[in-house]
C-alpha atoms as a PDB file:
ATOM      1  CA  UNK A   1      19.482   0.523 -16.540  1.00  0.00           C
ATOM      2  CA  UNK A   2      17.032  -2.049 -15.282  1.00  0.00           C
ATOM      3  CA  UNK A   3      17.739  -5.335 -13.826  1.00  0.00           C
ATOM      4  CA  UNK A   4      17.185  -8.522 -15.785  1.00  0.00           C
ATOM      5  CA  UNK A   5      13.539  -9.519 -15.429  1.00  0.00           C
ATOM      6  CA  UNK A   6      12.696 -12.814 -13.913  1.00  0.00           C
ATOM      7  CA  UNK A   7      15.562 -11.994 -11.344  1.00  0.00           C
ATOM      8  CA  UNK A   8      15.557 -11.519  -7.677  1.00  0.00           C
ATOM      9  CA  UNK A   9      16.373  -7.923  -7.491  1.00  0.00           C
ATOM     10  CA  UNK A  10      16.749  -7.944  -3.269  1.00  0.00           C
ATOM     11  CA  UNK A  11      16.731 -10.183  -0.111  1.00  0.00           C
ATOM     12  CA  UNK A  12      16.741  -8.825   3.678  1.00  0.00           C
ATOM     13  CA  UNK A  13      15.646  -9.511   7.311  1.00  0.00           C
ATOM     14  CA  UNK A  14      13.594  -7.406   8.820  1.00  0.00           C
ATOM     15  CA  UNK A  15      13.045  -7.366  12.767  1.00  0.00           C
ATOM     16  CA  UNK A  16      10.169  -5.708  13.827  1.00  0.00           C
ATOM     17  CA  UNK A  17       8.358  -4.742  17.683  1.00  0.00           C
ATOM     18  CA  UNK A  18       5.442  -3.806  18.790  1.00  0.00           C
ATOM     19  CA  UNK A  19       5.975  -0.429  18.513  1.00  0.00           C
ATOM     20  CA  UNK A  20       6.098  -0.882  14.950  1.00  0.00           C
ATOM     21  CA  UNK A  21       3.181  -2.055  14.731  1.00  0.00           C
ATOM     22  CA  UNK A  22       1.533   0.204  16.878  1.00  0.00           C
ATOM     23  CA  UNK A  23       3.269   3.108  15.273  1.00  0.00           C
ATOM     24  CA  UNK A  24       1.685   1.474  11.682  1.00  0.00           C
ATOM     25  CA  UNK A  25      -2.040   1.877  13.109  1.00  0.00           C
ATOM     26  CA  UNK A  26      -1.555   5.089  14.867  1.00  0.00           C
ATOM     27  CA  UNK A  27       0.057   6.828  11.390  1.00  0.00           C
ATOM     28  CA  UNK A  28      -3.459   5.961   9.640  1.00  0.00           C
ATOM     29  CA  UNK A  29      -5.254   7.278  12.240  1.00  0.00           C
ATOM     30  CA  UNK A  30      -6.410   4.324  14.572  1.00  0.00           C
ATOM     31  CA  UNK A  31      -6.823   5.397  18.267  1.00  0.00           C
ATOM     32  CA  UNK A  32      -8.314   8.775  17.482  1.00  0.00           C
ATOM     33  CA  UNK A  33     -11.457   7.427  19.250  1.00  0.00           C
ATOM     34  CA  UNK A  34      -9.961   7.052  22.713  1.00  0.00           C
ATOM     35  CA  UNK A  35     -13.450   5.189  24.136  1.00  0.00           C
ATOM     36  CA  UNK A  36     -14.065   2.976  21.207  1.00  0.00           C
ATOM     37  CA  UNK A  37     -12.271   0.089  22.774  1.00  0.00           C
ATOM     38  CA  UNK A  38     -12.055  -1.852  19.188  1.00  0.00           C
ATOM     39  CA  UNK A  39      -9.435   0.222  18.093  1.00  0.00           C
ATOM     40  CA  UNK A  40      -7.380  -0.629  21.038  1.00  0.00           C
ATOM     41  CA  UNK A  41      -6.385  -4.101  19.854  1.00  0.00           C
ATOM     42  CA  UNK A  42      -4.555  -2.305  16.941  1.00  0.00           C
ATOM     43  CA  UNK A  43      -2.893   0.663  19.084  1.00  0.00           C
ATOM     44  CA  UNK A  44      -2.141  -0.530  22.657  1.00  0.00           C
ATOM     45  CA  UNK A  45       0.343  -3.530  23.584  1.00  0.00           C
ATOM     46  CA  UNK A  46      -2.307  -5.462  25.592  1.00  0.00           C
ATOM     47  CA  UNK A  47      -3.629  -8.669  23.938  1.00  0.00           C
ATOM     48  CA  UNK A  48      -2.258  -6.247  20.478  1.00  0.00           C
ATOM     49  CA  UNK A  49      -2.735  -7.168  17.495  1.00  0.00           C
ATOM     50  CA  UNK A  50      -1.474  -6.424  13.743  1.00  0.00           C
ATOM     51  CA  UNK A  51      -3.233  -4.470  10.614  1.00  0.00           C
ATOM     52  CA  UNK A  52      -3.490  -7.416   7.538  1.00  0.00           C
ATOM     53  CA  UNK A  53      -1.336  -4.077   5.646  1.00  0.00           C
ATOM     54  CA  UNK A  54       1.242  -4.186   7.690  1.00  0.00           C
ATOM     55  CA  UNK A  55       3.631  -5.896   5.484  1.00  0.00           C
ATOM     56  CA  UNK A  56       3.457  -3.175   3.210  1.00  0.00           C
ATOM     57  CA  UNK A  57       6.020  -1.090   5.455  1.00  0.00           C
ATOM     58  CA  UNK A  58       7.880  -3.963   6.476  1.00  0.00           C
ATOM     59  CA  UNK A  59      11.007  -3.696   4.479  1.00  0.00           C
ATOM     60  CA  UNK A  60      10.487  -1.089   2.096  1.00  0.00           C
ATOM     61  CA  UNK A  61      12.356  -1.687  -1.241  1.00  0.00           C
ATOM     62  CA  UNK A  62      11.798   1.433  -3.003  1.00  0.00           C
ATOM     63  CA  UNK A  63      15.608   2.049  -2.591  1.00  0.00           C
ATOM     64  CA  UNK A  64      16.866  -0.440  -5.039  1.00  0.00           C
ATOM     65  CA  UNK A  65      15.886   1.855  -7.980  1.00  0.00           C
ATOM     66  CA  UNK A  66      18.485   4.173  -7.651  1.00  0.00           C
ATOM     67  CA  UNK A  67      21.978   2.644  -6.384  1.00  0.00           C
ATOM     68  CA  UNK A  68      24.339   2.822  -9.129  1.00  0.00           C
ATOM     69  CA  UNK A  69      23.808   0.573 -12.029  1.00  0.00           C
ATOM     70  CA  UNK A  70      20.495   1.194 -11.859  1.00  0.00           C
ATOM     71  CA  UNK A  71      19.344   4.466 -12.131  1.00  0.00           C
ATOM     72  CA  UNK A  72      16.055   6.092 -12.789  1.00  0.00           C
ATOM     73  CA  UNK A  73      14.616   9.095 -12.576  1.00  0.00           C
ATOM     74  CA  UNK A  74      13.686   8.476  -9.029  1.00  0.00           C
ATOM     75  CA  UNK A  75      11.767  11.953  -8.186  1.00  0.00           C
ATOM     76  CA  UNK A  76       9.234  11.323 -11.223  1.00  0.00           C
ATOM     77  CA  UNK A  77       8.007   6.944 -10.312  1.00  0.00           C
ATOM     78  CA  UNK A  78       4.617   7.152  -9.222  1.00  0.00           C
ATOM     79  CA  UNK A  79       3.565   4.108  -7.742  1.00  0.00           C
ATOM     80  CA  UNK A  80       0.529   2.473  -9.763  1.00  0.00           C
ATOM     81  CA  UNK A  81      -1.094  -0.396  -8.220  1.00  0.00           C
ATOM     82  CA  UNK A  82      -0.619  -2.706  -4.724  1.00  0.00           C
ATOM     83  CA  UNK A  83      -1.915  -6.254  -4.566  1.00  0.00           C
ATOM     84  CA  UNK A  84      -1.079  -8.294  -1.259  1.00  0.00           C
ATOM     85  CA  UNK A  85      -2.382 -11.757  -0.527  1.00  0.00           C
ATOM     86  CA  UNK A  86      -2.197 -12.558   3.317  1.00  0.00           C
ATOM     87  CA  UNK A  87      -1.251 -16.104   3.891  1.00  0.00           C
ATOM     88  CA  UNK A  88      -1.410 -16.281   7.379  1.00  0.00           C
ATOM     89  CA  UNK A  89      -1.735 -13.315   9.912  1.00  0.00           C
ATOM     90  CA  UNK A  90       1.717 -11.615  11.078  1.00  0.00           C
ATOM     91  CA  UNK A  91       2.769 -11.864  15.176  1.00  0.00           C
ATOM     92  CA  UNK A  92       2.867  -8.280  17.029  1.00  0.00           C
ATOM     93  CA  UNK A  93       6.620  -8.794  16.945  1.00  0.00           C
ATOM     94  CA  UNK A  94       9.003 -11.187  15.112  1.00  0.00           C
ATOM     95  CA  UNK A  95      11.536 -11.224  12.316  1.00  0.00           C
ATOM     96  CA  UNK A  96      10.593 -11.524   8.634  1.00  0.00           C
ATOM     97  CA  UNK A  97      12.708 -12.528   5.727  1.00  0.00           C
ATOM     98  CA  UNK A  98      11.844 -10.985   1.900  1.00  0.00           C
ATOM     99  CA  UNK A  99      12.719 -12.057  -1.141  1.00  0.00           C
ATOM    100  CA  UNK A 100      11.952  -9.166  -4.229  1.00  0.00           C
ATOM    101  CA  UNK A 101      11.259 -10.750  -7.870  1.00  0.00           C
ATOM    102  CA  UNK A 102      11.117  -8.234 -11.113  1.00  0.00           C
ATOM    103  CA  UNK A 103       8.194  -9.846 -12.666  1.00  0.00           C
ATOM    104  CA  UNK A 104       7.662  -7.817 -15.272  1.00  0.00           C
ATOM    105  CA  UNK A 105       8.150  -4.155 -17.324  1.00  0.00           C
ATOM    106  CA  UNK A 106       5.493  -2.814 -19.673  1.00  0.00           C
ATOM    107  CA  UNK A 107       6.772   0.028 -21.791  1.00  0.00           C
ATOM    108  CA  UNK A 108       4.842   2.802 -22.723  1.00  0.00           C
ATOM    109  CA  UNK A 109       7.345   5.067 -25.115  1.00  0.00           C
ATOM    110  CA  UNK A 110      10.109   6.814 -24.312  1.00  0.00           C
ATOM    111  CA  UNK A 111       8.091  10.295 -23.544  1.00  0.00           C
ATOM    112  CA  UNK A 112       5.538   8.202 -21.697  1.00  0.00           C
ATOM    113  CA  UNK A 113       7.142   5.438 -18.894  1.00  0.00           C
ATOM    114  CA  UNK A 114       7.772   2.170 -18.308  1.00  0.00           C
ATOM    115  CA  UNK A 115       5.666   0.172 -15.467  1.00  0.00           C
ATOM    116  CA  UNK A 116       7.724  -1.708 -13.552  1.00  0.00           C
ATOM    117  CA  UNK A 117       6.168  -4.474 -11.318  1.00  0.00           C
ATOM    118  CA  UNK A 118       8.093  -6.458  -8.340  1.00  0.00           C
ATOM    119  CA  UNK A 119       6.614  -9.291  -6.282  1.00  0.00           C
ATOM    120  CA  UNK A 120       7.677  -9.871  -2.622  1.00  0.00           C
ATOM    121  CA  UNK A 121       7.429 -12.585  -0.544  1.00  0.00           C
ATOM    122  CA  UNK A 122       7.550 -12.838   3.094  1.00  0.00           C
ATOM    123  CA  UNK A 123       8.624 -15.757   5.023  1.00  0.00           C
ATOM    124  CA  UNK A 124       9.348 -15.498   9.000  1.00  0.00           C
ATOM    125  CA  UNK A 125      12.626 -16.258   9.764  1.00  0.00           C
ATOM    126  CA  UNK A 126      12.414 -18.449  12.992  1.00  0.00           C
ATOM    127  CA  UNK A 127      10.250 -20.952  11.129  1.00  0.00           C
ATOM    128  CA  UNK A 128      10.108 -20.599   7.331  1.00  0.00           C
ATOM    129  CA  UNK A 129       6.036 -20.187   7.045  1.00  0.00           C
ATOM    130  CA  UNK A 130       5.261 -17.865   4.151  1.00  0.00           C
ATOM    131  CA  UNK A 131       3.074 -14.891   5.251  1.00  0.00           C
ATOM    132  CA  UNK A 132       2.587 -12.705   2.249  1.00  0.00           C
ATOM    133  CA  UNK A 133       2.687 -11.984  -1.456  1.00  0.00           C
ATOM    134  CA  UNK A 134       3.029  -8.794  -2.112  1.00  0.00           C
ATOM    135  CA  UNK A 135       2.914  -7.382  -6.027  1.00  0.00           C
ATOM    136  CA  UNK A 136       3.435  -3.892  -6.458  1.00  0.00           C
ATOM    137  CA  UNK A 137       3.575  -1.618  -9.673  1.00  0.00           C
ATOM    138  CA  UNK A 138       5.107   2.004  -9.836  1.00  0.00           C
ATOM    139  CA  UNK A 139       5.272   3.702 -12.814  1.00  0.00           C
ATOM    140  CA  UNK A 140       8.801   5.494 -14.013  1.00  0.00           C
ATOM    141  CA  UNK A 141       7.581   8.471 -15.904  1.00  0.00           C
ATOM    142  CA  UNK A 142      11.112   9.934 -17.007  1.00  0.00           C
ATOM    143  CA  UNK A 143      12.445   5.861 -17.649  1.00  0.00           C
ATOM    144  CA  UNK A 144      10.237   4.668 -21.080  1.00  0.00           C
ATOM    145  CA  UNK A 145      11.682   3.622 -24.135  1.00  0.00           C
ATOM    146  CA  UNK A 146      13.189   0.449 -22.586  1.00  0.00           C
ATOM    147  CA  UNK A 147      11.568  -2.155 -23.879  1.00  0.00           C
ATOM    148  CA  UNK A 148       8.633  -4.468 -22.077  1.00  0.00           C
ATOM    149  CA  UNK A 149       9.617  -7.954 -21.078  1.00  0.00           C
ATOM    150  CA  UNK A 150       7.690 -10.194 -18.701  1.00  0.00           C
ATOM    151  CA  UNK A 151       4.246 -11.086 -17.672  1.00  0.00           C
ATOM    152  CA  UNK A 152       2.007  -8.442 -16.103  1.00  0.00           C
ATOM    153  CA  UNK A 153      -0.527  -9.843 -13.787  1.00  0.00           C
ATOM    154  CA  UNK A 154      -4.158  -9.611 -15.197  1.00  0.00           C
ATOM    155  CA  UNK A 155      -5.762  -6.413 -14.752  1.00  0.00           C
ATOM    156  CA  UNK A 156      -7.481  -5.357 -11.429  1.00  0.00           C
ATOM    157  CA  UNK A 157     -11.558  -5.658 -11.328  1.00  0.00           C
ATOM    158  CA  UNK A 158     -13.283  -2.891 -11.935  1.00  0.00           C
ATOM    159  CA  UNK A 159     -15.945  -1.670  -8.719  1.00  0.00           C
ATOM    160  CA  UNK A 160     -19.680  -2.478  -9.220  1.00  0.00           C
ATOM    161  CA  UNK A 161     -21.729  -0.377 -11.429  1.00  0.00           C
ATOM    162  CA  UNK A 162     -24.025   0.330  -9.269  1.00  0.00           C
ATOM    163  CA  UNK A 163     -24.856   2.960  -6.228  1.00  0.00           C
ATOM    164  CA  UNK A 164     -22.340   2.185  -3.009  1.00  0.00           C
ATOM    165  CA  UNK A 165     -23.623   0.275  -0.194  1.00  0.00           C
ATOM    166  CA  UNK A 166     -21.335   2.679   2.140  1.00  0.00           C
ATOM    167  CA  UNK A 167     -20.021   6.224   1.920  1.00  0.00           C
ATOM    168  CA  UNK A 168     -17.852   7.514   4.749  1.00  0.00           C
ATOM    169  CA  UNK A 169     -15.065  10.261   4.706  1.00  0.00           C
ATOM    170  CA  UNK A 170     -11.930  10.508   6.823  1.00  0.00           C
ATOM    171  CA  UNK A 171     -10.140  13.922   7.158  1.00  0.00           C
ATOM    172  CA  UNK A 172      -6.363  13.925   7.227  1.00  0.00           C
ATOM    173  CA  UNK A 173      -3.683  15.752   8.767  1.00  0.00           C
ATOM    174  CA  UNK A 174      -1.501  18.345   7.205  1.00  0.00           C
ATOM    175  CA  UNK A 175       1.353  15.910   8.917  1.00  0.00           C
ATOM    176  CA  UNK A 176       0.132  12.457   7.854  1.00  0.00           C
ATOM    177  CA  UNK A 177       2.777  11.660   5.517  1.00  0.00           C
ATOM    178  CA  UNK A 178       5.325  13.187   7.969  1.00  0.00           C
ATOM    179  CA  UNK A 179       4.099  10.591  10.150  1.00  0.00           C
ATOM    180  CA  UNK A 180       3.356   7.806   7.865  1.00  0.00           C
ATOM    181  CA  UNK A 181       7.371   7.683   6.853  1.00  0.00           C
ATOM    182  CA  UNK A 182       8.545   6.590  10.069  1.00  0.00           C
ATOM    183  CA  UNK A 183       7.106   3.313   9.251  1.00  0.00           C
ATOM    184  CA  UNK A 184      10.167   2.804   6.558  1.00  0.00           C
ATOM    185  CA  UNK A 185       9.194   4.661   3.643  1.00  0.00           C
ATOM    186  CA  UNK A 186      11.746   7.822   3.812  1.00  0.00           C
ATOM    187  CA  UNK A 187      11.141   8.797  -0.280  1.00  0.00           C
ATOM    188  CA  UNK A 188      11.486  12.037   0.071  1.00  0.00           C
ATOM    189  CA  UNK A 189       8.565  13.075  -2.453  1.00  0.00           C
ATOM    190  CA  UNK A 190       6.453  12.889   0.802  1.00  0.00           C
ATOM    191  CA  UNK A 191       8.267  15.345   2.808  1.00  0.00           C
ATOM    192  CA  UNK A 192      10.292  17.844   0.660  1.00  0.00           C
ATOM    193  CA  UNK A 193       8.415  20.561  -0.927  1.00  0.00           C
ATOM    194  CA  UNK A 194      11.622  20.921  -3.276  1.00  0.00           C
ATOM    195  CA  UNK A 195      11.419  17.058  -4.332  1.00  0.00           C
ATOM    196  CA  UNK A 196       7.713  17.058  -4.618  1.00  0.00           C
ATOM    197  CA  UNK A 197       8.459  19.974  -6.901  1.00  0.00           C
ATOM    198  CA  UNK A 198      11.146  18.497  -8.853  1.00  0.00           C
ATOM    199  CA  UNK A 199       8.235  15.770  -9.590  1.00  0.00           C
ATOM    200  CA  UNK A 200       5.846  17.980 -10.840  1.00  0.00           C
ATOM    201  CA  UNK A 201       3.846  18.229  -7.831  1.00  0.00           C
ATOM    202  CA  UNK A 202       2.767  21.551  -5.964  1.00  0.00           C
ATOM    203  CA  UNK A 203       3.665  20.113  -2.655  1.00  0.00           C
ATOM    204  CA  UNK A 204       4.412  16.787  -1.100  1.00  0.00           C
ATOM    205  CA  UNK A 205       1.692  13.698  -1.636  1.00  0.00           C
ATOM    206  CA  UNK A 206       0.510  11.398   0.899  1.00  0.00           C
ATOM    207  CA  UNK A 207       2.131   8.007   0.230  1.00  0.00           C
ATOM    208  CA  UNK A 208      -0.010   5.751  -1.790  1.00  0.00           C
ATOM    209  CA  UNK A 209      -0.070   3.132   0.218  1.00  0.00           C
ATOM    210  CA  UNK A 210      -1.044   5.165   3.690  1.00  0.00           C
ATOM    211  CA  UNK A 211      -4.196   5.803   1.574  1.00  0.00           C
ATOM    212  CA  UNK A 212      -5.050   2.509   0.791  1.00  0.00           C
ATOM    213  CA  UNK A 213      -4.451   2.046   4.486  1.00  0.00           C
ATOM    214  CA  UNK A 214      -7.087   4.897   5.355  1.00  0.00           C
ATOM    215  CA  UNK A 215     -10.181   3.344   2.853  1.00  0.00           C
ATOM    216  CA  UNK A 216      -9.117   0.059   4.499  1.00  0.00           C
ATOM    217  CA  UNK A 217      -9.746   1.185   7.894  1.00  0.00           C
ATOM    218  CA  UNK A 218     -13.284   2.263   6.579  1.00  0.00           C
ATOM    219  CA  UNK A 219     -13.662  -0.827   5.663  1.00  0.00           C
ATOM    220  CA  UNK A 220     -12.777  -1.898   8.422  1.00  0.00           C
ATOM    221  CA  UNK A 221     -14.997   0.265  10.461  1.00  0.00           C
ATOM    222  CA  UNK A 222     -17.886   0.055   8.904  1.00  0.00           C
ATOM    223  CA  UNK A 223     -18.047  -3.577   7.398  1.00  0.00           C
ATOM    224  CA  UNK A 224     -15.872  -5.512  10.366  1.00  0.00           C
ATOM    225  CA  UNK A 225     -16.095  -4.014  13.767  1.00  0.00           C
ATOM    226  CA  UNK A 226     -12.885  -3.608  13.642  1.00  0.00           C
ATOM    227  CA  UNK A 227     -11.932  -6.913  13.133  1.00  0.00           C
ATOM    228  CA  UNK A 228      -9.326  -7.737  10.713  1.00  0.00           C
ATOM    229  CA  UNK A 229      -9.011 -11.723  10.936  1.00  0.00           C
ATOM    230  CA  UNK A 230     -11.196 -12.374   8.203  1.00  0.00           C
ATOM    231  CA  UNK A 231      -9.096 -10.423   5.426  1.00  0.00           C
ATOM    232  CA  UNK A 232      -7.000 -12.249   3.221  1.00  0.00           C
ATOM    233  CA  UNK A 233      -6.131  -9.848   0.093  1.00  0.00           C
ATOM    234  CA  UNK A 234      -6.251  -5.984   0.081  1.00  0.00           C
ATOM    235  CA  UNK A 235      -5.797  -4.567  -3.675  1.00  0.00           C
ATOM    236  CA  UNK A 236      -6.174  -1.418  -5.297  1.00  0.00           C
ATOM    237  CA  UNK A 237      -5.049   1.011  -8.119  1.00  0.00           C
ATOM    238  CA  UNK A 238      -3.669   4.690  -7.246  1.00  0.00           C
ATOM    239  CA  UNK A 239      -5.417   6.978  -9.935  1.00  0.00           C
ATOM    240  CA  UNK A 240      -4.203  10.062  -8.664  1.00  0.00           C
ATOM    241  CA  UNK A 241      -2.106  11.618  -5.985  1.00  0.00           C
ATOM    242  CA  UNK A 242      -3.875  12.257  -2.563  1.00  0.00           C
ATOM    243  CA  UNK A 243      -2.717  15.267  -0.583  1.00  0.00           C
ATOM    244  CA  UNK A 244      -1.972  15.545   3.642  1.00  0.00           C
ATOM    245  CA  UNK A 245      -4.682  17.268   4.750  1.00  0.00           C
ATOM    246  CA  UNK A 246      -7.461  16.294   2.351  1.00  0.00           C
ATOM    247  CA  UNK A 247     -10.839  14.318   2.941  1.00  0.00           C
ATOM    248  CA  UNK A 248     -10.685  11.194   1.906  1.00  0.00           C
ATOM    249  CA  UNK A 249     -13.976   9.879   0.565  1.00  0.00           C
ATOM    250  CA  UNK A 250     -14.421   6.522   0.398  1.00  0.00           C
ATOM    251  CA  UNK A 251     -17.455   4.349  -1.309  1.00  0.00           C
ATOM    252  CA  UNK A 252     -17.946   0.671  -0.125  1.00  0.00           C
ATOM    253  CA  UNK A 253     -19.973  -2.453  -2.028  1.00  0.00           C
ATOM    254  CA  UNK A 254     -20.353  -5.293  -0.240  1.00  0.00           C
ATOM    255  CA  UNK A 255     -20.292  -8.588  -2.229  1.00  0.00           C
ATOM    256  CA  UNK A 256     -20.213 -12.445  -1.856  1.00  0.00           C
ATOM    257  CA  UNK A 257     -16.698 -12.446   0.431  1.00  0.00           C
ATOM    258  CA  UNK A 258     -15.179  -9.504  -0.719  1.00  0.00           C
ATOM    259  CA  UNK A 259     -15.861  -5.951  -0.304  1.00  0.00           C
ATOM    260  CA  UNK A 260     -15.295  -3.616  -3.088  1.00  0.00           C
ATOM    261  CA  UNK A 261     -13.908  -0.091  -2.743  1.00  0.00           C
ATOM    262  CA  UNK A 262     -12.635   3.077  -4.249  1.00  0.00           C
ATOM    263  CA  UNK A 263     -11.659   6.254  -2.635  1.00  0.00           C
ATOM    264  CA  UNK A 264     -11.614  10.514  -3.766  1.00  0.00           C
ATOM    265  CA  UNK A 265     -10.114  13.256  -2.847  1.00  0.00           C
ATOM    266  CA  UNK A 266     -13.306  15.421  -1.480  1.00  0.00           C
ATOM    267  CA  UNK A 267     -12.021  18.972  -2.159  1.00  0.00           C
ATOM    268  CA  UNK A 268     -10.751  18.157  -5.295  1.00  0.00           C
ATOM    269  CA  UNK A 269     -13.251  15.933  -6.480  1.00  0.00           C
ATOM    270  CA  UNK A 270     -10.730  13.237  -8.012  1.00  0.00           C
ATOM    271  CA  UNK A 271     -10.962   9.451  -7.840  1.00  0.00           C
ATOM    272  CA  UNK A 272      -7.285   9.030  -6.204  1.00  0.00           C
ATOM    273  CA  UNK A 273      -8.091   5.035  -5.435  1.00  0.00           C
ATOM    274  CA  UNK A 274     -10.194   2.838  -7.772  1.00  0.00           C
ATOM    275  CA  UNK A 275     -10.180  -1.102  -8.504  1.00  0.00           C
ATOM    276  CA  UNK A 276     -10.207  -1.519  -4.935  1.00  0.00           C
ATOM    277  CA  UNK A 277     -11.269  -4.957  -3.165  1.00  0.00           C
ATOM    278  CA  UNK A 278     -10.416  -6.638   0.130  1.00  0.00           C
ATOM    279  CA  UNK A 279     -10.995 -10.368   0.002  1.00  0.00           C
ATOM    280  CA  UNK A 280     -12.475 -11.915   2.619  1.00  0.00           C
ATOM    281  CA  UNK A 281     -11.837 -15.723   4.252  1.00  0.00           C
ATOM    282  CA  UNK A 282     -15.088 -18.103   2.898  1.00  0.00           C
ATOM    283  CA  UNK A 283     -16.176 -19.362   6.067  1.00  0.00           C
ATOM    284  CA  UNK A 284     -15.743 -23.327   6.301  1.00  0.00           C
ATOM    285  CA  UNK A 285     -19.174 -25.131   6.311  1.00  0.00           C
END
């Protein structure tokens, strides 16, 4: 049983340190330069500052599916698609308050899922300033036949179709999910062999949203020394599940202030990130 659409599903505070946010950059692999100095501002407390993603770990919701009353086949949701509009840059440290919306469900059949997408919205707590939007999509394989209800948000762009401006590849660890799930998201899909199993997988997956993290530090690397202040949206769609361990291919297309993106699995040759775009701040004349 779902909740009621158009309700707020979940409201919290979250306090969060410098460590977190250090602990953020260092589980997608920032700092494994130790002389390139324009890492540092993401992984080391002097003059630190924060990764425009990191209010995707900050008060993980993913537990509201299953407390009683409304239960889903948790093991089987896949998460779909991330959108997150930055409205103003997050502190090193502070408290946050979120508010989760149920926006919408679109309902594929009872054999074939239901998409479910929430909207967050971040406010800090000392003075009420909205940082972020956050709209996020998973979809419940084993929940369909509900019924849709809501309003979807408009599909994501599409890359250009044409050859990438950028290709670069970043090899992960057989422990970066292990790692990634200290920032707050314990499902245990990404750590249990038996879960990851029970979901139809061979062994656990790499969270969805650590790889968006990984093509945006490509990005990031290649298109903004390093510097994140002029990224207001990150967005993407997760085609297929990414695996600890893999290479992580990632193709880049610079446009008029955005960069496009999408992101494969290089021993498996499979798109597992496509739609991707990170808006960029139109500089004032």
């Amino acid at each position: 049983m779902l909740p009621q659409v158009g309700s707020r599903i979940a409201t919290g505070e979250i306090a969060y340190s410098s460590v977190d946010a250090i602990l953020y950059a260092l589980s997608l692999g920032f700092g494994d330069e130790p002389l390139d100095e324009r890492q540092l501002r993401y992984v080391y407390e002097e003059r630190l500052e924060t990764l425009p993603t990191l209010p995707l770990v900050l008060g993980w919701q993913g537990i509201w599916m299953p407390v009683p009353g409304r239960e889903l086949d948790y093991p089987r949701m896949l998460h779909a698609e991330e959108r997150l509009e930055l409205h103003r840059p997050l502190p090193p440290a502070g408290i946050v308050r979120d508010e989760v919306h149920l926006d919408a469900l679109v309902d594929r059949g009872p054999d074939k899922g239901v998409f479910i997408h929430t909207r967050k919205e971040l406010y800090s707590e000392n003075d009420g300033l909205h940082l972020a939007t956050l709209r996020s999509c998973v979809l419940a394989r084993g929940d369909g036949g509900c019924g849709s209800a809501g309003t979807a948000p408009a599909a994501l762009p599409a890359t250009p179709d044409r050859a990438a401006d950028h290709v670069g590849t970043r090899v992960t660890l057989p422990r970066q999910a292990l790692l990634y799930r200290l920032c707050g998201d314990s499902n245990p899909v990404h750590a249990s062999p038996s879960t990851a199993r029970v979901a139809g997988f061979d062994r656990p997956l790499l969270h969805g949203r650590c790889t968006l993290g990984l093509a945006l530090r490509e990005v990031l690397a290649h298109c903004l020394d390093y510097v994140a202040a002029p990224i207001v949206g990150v967005q993407a769609r997760f085609s297929a599940p990414f695996f600890p361990g893999e290479t992580l291919r990632v193709r880049l297309w610079r446009e008029p202030h955005a960069i496009s993106f999408d992101a494969e699995s290089v021993e498996r040759s499979v798109t597992v990130l496509s739609h991707g775009r990170v808006g960029l701040r139109i500089a004032e004349e």
